[in-house]
Protein backbone atom coordinates (compact mmCIF):
# COMPACT_ATOMS: atom_id res chain seq x y z
CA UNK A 1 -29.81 -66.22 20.04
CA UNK A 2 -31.32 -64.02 17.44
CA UNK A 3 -32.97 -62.06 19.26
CA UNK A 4 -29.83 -61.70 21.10
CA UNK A 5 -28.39 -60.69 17.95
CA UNK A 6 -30.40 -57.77 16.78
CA UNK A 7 -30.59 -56.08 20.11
CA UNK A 8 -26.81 -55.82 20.07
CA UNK A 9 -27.13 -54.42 16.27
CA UNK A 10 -29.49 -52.25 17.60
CA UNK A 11 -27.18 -50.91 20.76
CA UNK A 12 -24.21 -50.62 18.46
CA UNK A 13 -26.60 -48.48 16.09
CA UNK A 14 -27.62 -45.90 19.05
CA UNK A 15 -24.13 -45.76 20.46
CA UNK A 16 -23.03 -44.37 16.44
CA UNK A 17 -25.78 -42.11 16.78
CA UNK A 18 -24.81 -40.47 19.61
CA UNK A 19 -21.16 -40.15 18.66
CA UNK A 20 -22.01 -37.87 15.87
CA UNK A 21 -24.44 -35.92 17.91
CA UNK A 22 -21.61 -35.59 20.28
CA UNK A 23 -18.67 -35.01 17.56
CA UNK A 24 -20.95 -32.70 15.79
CA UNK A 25 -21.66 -30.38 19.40
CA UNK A 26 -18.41 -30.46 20.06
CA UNK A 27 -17.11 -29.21 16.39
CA UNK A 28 -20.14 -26.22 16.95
CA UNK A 29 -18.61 -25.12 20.17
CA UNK A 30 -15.01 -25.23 18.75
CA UNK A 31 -16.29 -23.03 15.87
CA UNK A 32 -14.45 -19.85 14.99
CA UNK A 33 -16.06 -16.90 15.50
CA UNK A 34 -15.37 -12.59 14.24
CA UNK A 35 -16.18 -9.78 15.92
CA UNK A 36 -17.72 -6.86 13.38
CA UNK A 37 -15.86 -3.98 13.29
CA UNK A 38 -17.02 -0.67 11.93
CA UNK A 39 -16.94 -0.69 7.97
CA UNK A 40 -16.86 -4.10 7.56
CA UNK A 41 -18.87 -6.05 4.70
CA UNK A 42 -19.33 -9.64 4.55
CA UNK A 43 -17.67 -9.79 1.44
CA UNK A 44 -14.41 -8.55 3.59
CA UNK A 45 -14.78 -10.87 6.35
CA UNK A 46 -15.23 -13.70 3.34
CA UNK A 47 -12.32 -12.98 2.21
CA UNK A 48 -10.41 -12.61 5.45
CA UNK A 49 -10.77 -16.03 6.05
CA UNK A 50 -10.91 -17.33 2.76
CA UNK A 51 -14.53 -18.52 2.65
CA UNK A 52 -17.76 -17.93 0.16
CA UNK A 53 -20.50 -15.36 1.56
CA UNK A 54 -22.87 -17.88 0.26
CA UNK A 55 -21.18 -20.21 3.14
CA UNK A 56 -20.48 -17.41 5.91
CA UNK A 57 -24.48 -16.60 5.39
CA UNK A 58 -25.39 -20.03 5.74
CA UNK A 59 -23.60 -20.56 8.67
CA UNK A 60 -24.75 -17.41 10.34
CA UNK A 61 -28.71 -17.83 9.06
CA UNK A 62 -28.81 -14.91 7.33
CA UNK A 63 -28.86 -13.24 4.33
CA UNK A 64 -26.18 -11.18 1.70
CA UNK A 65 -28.69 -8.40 2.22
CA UNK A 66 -28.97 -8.11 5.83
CA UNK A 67 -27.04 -5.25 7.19
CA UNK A 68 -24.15 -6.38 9.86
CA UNK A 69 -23.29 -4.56 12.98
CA UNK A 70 -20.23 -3.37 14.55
CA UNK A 71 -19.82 -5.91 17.58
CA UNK A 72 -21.45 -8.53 16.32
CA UNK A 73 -20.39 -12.20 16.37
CA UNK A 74 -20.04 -14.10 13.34
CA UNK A 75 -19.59 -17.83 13.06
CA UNK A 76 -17.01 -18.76 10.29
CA UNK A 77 -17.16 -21.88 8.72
CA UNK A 78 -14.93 -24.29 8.65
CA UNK A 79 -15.59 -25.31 5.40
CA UNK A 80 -13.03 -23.38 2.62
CA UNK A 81 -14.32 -24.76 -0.11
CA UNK A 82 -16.13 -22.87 -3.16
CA UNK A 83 -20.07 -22.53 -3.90
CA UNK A 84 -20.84 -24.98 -6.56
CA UNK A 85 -21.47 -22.16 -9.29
CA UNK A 86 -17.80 -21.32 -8.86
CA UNK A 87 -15.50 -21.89 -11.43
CA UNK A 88 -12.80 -24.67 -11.67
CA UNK A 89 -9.44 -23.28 -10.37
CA UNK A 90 -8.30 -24.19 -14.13
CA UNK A 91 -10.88 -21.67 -15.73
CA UNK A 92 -8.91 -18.62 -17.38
CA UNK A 93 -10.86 -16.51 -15.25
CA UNK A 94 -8.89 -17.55 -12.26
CA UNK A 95 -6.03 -15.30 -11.90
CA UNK A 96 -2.69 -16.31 -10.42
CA UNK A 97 -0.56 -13.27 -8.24
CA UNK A 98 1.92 -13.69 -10.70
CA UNK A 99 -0.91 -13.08 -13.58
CA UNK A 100 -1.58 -9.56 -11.67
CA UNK A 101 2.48 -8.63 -11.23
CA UNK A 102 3.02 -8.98 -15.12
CA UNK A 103 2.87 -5.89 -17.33
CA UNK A 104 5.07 -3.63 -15.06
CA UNK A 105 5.90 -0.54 -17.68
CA UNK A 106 8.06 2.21 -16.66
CA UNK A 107 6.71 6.08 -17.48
CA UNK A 108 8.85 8.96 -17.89
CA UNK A 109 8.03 11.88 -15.78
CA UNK A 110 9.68 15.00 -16.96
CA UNK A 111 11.68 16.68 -14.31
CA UNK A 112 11.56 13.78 -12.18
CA UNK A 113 12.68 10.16 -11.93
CA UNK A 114 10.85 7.66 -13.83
CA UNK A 115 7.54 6.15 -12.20
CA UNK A 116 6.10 2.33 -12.59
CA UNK A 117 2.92 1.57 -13.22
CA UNK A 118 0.13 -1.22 -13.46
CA UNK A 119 -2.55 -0.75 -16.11
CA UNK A 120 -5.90 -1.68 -14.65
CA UNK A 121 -7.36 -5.37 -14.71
CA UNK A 122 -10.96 -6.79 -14.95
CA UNK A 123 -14.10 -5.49 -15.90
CA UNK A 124 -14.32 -1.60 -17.09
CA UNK A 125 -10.67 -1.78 -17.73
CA UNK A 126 -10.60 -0.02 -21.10
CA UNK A 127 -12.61 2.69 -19.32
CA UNK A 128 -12.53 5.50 -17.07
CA UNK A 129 -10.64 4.02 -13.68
CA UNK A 130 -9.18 6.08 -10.78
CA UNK A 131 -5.14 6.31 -9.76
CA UNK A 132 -3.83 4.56 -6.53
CA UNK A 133 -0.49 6.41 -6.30
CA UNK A 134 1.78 4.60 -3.57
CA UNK A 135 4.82 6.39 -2.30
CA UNK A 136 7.38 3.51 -1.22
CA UNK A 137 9.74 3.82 2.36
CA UNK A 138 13.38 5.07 2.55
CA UNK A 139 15.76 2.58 0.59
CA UNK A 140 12.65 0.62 -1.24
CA UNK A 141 12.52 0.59 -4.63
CA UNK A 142 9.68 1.62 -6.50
CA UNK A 143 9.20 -0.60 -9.26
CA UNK A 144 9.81 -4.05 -6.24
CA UNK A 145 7.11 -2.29 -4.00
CA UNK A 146 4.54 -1.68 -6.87
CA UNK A 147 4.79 -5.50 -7.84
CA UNK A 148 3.78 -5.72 -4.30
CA UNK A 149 0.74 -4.12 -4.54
CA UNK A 150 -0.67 -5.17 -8.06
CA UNK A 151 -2.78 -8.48 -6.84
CA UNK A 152 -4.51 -5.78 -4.89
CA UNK A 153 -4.74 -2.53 -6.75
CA UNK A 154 -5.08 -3.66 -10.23
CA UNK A 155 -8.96 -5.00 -9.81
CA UNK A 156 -9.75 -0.85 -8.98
CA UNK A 157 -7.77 0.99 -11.07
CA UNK A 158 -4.22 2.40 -12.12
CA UNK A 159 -1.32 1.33 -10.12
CA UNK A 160 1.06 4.25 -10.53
CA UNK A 161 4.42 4.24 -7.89
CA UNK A 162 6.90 7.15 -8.47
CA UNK A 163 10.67 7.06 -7.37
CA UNK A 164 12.07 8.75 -4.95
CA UNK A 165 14.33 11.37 -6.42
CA UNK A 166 17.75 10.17 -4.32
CA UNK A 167 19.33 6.92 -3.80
CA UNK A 168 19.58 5.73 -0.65
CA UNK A 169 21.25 1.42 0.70
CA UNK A 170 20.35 0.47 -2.76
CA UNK A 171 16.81 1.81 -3.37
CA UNK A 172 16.05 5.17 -3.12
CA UNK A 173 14.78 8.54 -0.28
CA UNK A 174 12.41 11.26 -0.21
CA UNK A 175 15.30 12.75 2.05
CA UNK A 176 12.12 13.93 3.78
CA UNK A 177 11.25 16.42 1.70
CA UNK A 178 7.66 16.26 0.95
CA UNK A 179 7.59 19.90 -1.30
CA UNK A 180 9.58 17.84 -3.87
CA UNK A 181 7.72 14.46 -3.17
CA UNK A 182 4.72 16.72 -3.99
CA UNK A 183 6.18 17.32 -7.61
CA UNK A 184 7.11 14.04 -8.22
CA UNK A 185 3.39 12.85 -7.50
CA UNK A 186 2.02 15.74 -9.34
CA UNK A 187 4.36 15.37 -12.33
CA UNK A 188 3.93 11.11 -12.48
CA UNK A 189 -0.12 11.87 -12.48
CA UNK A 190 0.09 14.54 -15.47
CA UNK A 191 2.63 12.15 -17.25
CA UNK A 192 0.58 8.80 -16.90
CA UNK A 193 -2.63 10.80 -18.12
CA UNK A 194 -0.91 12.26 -21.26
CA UNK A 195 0.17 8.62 -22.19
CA UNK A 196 -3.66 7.31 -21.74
CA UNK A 197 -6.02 10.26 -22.02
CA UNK A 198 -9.32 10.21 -20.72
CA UNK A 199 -8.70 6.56 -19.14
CA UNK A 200 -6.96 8.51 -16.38
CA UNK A 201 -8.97 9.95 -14.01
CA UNK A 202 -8.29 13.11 -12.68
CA UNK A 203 -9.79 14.04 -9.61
CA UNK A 204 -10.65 11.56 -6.47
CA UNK A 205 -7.98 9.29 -6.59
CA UNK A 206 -6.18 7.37 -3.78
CA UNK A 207 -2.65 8.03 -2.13
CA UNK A 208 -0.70 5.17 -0.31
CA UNK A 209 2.62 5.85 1.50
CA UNK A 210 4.90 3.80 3.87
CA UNK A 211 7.25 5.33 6.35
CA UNK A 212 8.79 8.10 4.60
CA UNK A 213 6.43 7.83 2.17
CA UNK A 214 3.47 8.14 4.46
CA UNK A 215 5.30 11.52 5.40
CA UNK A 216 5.05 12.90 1.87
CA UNK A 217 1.12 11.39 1.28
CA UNK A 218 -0.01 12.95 4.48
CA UNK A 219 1.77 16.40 3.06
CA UNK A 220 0.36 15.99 -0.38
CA UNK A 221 -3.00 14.59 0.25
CA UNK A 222 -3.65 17.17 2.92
CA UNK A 223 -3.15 20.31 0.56
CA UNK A 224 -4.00 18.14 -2.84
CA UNK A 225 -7.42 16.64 -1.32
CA UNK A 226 -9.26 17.61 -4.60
CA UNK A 227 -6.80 15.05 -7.02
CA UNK A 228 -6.48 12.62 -4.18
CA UNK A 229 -9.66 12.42 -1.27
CA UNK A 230 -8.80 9.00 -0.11
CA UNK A 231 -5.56 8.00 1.58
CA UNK A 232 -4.49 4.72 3.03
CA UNK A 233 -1.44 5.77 5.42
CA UNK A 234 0.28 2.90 6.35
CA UNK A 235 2.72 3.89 9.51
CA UNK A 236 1.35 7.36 10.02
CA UNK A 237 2.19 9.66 12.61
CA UNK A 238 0.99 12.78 13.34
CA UNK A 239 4.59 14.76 13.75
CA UNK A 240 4.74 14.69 9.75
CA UNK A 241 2.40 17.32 9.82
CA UNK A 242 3.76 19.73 12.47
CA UNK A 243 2.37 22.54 13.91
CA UNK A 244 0.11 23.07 11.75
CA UNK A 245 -2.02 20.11 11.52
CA UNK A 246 -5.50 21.60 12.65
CA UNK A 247 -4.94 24.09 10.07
CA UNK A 248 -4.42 21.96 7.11
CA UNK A 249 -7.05 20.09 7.91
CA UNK A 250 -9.46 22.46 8.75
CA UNK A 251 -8.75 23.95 4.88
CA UNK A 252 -9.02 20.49 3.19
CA UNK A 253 -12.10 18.50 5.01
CA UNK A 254 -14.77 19.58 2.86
CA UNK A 255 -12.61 17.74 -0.23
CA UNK A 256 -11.15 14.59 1.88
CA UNK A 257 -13.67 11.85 1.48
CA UNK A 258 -11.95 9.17 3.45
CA UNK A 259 -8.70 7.81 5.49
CA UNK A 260 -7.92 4.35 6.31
CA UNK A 261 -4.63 4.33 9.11
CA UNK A 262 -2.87 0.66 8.96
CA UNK A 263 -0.53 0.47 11.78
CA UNK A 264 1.11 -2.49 13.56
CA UNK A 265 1.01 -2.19 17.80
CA UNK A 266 4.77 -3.29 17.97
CA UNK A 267 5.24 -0.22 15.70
CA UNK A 268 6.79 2.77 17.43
CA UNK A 269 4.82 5.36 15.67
CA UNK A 270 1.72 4.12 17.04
CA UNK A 271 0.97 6.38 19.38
CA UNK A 272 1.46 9.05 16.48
CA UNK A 273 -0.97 6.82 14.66
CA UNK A 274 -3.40 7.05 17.33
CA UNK A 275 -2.90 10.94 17.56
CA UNK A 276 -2.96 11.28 13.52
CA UNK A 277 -6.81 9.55 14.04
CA UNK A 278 -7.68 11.93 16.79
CA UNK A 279 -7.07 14.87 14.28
CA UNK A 280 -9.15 13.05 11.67
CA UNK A 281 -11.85 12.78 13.63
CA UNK A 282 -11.44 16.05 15.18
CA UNK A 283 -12.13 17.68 11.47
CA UNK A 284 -14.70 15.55 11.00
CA UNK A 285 -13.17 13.42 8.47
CA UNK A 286 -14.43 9.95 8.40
CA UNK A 287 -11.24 7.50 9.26
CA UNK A 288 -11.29 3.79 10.14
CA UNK A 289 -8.15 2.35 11.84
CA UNK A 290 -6.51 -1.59 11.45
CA UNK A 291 -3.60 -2.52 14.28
CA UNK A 292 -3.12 -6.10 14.35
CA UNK A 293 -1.00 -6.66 17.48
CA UNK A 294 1.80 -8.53 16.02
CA UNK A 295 2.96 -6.27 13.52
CA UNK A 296 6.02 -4.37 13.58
CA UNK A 297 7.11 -1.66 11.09
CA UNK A 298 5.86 -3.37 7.99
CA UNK A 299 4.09 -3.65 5.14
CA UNK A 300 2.60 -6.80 5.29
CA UNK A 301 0.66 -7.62 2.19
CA UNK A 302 1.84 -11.36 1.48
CA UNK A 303 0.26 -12.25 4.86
CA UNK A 304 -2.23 -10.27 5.73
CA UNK A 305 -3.37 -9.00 1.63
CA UNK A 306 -7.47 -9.55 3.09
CA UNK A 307 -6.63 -6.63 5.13
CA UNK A 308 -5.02 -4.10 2.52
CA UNK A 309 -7.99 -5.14 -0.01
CA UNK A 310 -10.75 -4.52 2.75
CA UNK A 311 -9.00 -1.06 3.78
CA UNK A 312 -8.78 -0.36 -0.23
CA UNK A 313 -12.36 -1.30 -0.67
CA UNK A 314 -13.71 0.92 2.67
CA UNK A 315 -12.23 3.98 0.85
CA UNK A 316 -14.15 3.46 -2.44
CA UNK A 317 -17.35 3.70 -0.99
């Protein structure tokens, strides 16, 4: 009888056995997976899906200094939780959004409407630290969109979003008129850099516009490409540069460092977005593209902010 006994305890013990072995195959082959694509980092794809590099590595068998390929399959872990050297989520160095959207200050820009701005955050703060200047859409308002984009723009530098000069469904317009958008930008920059000095950096910053605002970026940052050599158009299309496209760009590609296009598929200046790359790489400017397929005409930073900061980040290499 106890012999009886033990061989049952000893079945029962191999049958457990193979039901992890089992649960744990079938978890592996479940396993989420990302496809590389050109310019990404591990530290992006980390943060895309909200997991440590130390844990993406690990899961992948290799190393932070290995060098990833466009087209290659990553396994993401399941596992969201942070490294052990992390800090508590109740350290003071973990920052809530609303920590980053505090400290809006409004600048007076003479000649022009007042600008918002963000004073930079982290390390180097106090130092020298470029301008993001972000141009908002028809009827947005600029101080609302710049709260927008503090979370992700404060870490790298000044946050600085001028106003459209006329109102427009409660916010305000460019009225498509990118020779005045141009002195608006111009005059915000030279106002922000008399309040703060050498803090402000002059040359090689970054333009972001929207919509209408991705009008007047592509028709500043194409004939100012000295002051700003990085652009992040989100909603571009080609048609806000006209005839003269090849032209402009052929004058300002030795200055224009990078350009990241964000553009959603259900967009309907996608095509123009597609076109607006073509030129880029046509003069030989280096440009890297994002359209997630369910995006309309949007600005999607609440949902999809690992995108924005991964596009940011690509441009300040």
């Amino acid at each position: 009888m106890s012999r009886g006994r033990s061989v049952f305890v000893c079945l029962m013990a191999i049958l457990a056995v193979l039901v992890c072995v089992v649960s744990e195959s079938s978890a592996q082959t479940h396993a989420k997976t990302h496809r590389v694509e050109k310019g990404q980092t591990l530290g992006a794809i980390a943060r895309r899906y909200q997991v440590s590099v130390d844990a993406l590595c690990e899961a992948n068998r290799i190393r932070r200094t290995d060098r990833i390929r466009p087209g290659q399959q990553l396994v993401i872990p399941s596992d969201k939780r942070e490294p052990a050297t992390a800090p508590a989520k109740t350290d003071g160095t973990a920052r809530r959004e609303t920590d980053w959207q505090q400290g809006l200050q409004r600048l007076d820009v003479p000649g022009a409407p007042p600008a918002y701005f963000y004073e930079p955050m982290g390390a180097g703060r106090m130092g020298l630290r470029p301008v993001f200047m972000v141009l908002h859409g028809r009827g947005s308002s600029a101080s609302a969109f710049c709260a927008r984009w503090a979370p992700v723009v404060r870490p790298m530098g000044w946050l600085v979003c001028p106003s459209a000069p006329h109102a427009h469904a409660g916010g305000q317009t460019w009225e498509n008129d990118w020779v005045t958008g141009r002195r608006v930008v111009e005059a915000s920059h030279q106002a922000l850099r008399a309040k703060y000095g050498r803090r402000v950096q002059l040359v090689g910053n970054t333009l972001i516009g929207f919509s209408e605002g991705a009008f007047v970026a592509m028709n500043v940052g194409v004939r100012e490409p000295r002051t700003f050599n990085r652009w992040l158009i989100l909603a571009a299309d080609d048609s806000y540069w006209g005839a003269e496209a090849a032209q402009l760009l052929g004058r300002a590609r030795g200055r224009l460092r990078r350009v990241y296009l964000i553009t959603g598929k259900q967009d309907e200046v996608f095509d123009g977005t597609l076109r607006t790359q073509a030129l880029l790489r046509q003069a030989r400017v280096p440009v890297h593209i994002s359209d997630p397929s369910e995006m309309g005409h949007e600005v999607a930073l609440e949902s999809k902010r690992s995108m924005y900061q991964a596009a940011l980040t690509w441009l300040q290499r």
